[in-house]
Structures are given as C-alpha cells and as structure tokens.
C-alpha atoms as a PDB file:
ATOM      1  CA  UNK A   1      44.117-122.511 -14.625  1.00  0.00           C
ATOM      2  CA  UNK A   2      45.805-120.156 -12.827  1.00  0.00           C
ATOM      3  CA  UNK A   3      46.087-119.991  -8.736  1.00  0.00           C
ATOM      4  CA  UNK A   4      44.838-116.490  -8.359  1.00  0.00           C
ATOM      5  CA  UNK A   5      41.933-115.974  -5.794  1.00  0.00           C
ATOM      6  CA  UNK A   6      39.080-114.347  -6.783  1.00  0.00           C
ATOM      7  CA  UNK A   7      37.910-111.478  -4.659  1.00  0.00           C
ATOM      8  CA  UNK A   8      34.280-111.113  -3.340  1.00  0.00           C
ATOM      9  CA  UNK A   9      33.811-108.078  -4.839  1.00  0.00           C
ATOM     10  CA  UNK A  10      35.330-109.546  -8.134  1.00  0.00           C
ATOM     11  CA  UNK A  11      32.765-112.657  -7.934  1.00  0.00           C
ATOM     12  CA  UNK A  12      29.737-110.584  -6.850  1.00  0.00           C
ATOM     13  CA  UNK A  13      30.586-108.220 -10.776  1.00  0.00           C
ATOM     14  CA  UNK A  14      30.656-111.653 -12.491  1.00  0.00           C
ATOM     15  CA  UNK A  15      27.345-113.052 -10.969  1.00  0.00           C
ATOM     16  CA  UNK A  16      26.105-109.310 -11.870  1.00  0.00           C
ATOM     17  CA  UNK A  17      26.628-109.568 -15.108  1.00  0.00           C
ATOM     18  CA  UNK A  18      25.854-113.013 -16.067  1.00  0.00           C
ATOM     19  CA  UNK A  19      22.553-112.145 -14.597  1.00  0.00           C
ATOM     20  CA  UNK A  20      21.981-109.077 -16.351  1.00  0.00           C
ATOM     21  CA  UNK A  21      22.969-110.782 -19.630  1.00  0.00           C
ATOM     22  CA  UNK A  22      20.786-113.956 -18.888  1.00  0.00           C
ATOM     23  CA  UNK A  23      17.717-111.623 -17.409  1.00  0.00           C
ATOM     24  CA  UNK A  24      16.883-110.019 -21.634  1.00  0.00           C
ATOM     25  CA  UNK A  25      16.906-113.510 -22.791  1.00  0.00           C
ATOM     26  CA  UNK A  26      14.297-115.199 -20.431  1.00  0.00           C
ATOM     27  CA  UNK A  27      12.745-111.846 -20.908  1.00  0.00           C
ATOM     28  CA  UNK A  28      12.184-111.470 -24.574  1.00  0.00           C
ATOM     29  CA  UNK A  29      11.348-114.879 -24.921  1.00  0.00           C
ATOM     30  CA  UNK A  30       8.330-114.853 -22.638  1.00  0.00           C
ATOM     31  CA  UNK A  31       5.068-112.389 -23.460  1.00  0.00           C
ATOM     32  CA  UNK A  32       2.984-110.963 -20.790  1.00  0.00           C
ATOM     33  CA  UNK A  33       0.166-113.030 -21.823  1.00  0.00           C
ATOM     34  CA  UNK A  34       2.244-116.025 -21.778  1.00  0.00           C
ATOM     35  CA  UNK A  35       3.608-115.373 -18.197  1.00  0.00           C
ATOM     36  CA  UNK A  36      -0.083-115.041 -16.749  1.00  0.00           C
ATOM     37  CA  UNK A  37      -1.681-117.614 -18.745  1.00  0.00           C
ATOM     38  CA  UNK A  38      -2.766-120.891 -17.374  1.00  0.00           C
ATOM     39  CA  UNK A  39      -0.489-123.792 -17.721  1.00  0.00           C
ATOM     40  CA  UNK A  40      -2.208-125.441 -20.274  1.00  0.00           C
ATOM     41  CA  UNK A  41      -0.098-125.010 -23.251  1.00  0.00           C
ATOM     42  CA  UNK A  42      -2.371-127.025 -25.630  1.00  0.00           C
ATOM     43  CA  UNK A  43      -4.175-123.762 -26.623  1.00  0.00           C
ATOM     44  CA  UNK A  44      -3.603-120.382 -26.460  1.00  0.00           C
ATOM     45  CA  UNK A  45      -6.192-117.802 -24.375  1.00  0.00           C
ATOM     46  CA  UNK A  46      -8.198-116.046 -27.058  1.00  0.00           C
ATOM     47  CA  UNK A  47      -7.968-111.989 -27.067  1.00  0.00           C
ATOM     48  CA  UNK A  48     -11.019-110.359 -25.258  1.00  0.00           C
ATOM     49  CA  UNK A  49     -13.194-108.123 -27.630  1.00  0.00           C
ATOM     50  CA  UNK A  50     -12.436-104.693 -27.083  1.00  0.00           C
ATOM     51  CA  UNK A  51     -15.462-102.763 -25.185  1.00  0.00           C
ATOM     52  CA  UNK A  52     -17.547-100.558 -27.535  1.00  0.00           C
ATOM     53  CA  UNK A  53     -20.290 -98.045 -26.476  1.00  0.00           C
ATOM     54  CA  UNK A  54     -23.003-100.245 -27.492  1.00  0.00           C
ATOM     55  CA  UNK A  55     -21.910-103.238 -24.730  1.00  0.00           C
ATOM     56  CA  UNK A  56     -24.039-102.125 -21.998  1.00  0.00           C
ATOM     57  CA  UNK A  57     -21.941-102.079 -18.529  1.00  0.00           C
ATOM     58  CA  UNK A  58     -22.264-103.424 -15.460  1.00  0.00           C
ATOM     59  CA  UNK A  59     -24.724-101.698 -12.999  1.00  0.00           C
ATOM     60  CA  UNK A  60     -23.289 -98.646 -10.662  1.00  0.00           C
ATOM     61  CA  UNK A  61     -22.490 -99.809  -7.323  1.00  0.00           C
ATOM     62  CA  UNK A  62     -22.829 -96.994  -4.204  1.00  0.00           C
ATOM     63  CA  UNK A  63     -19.642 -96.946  -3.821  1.00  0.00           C
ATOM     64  CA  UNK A  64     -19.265 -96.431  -7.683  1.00  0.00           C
ATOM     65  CA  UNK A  65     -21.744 -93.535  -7.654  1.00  0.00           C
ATOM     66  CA  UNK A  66     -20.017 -92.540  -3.814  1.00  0.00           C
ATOM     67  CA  UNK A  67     -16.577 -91.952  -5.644  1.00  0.00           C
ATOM     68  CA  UNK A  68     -18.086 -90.402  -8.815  1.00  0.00           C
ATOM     69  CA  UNK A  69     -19.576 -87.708  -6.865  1.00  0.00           C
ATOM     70  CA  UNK A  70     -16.213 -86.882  -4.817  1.00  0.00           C
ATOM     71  CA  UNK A  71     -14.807 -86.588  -7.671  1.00  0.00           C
ATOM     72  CA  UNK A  72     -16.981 -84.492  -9.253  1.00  0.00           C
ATOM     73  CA  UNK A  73     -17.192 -82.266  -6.017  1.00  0.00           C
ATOM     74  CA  UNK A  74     -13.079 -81.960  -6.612  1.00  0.00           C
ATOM     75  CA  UNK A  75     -13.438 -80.904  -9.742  1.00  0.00           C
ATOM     76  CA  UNK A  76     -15.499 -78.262  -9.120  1.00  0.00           C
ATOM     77  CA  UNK A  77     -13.827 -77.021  -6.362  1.00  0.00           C
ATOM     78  CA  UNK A  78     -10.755 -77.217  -7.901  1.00  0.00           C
ATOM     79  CA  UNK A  79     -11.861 -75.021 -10.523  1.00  0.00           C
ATOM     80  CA  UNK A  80     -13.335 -72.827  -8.030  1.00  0.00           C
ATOM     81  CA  UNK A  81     -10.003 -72.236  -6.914  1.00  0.00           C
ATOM     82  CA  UNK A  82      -8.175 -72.118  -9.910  1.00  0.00           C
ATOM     83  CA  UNK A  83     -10.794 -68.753 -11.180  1.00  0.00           C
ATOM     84  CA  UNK A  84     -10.634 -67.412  -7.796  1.00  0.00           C
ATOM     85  CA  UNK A  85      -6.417 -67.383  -8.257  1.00  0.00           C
ATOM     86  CA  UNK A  86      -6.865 -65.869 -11.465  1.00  0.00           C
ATOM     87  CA  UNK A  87      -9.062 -63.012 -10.315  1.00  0.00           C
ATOM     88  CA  UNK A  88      -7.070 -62.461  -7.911  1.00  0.00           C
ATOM     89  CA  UNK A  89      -3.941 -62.300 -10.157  1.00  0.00           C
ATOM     90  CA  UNK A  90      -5.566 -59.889 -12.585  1.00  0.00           C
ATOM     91  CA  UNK A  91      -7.078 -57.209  -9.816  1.00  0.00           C
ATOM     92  CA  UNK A  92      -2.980 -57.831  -8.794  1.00  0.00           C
ATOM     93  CA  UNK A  93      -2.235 -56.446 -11.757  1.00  0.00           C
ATOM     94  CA  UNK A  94      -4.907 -54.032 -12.586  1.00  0.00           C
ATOM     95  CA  UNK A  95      -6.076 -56.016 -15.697  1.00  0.00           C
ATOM     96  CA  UNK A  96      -9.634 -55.868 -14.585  1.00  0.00           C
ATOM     97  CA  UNK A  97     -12.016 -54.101 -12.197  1.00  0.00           C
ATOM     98  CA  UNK A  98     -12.641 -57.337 -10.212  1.00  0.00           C
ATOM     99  CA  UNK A  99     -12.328 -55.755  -6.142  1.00  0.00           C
ATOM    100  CA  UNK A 100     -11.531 -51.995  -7.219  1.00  0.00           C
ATOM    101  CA  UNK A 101     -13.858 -49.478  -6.268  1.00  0.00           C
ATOM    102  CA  UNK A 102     -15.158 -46.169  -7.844  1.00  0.00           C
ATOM    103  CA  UNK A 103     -15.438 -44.525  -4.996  1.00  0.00           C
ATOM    104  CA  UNK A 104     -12.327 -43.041  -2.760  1.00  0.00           C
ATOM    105  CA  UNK A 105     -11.630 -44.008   0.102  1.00  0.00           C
ATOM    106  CA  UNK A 106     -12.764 -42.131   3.280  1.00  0.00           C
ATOM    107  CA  UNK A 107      -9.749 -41.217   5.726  1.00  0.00           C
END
C-alpha cells in the first residue's frame, strides 16, 4: 500500500459511491409490500380484492358530505369564471353580441 493520504473530499466521493452502488441492490431486492409487511415471514399478506361498484361503502361522514359540497361549490364557480372569461374574450373581439348595444350612444 502506498503512503498517500487520502483527502476528505476524496473519502467523502468514495463513501458516495459505494452508497449509491449498494442503495439499487437493497432496493431491488425488497418490494413495497415486503418493506411494510409484518415481521412474520412464515406467510405472505394476501392481496386485498379490488373494490367493485356492487361493495356497498362505508356511510358519509359530515365532514365527508362538508368537503363534497366545497368542492362542488368550486367547481361551479370555477366554471362560472372560466364562461364569464370567455365572454368577455369574444365581445373583446367582436365574435359575438354579448355587451354591444344597438343603440348609439348619446353624447
């Protein structure tokens, strides 16, 4: 071996790298449903059934039916604003009658 020093810098790279080519391995090897499952390795969790529209669902709670009503109220007024923009773009650009009138104006 030889006598040279290794630099900080120069150690910090090597630790670097042996971790990022150590990190893939541990990685790869373990699933997600591996890494949460409980440590009994005897037998492996069975997969949940996926939900279908005949599995009735748990009950609405206020706060469920609180937050589905903001959100409707959102929606609408988000596309309130978005036809109000619109309008507003086409009487802009004289697409449409939308805020013209017929009648001239009186100086």
């Amino acid at each position: 071996m030889s006598d040279k020093l290794i630099s900080r810098r120069g150690a910090f790279s090597l630790l670097g790298l042996a971790a990022v080519l150590a990190l893939p391995t541990t990685v790869l090897t373990t699933s997600d449903a591996e890494a949460q499952a409980q440590p009994s390795p005897a037998a492996p969790a069975p997969a949940a059934p996926a939900p279908s529209a005949s599995t009735p669902t748990a009950p609405e709670t206020p706060g469920m039916t609180r937050g589905q009503a903001r959100r409707a109220g959102r929606h609408e007024r988000r596309e309130a604003r978005r036809n109000a923009r619109e309008m507003r773009r086409e009487a802009r650009h004289g697409k449409n009658i939308y805020m013209k009138s017929n009648t001239p104006k009186q100086q």
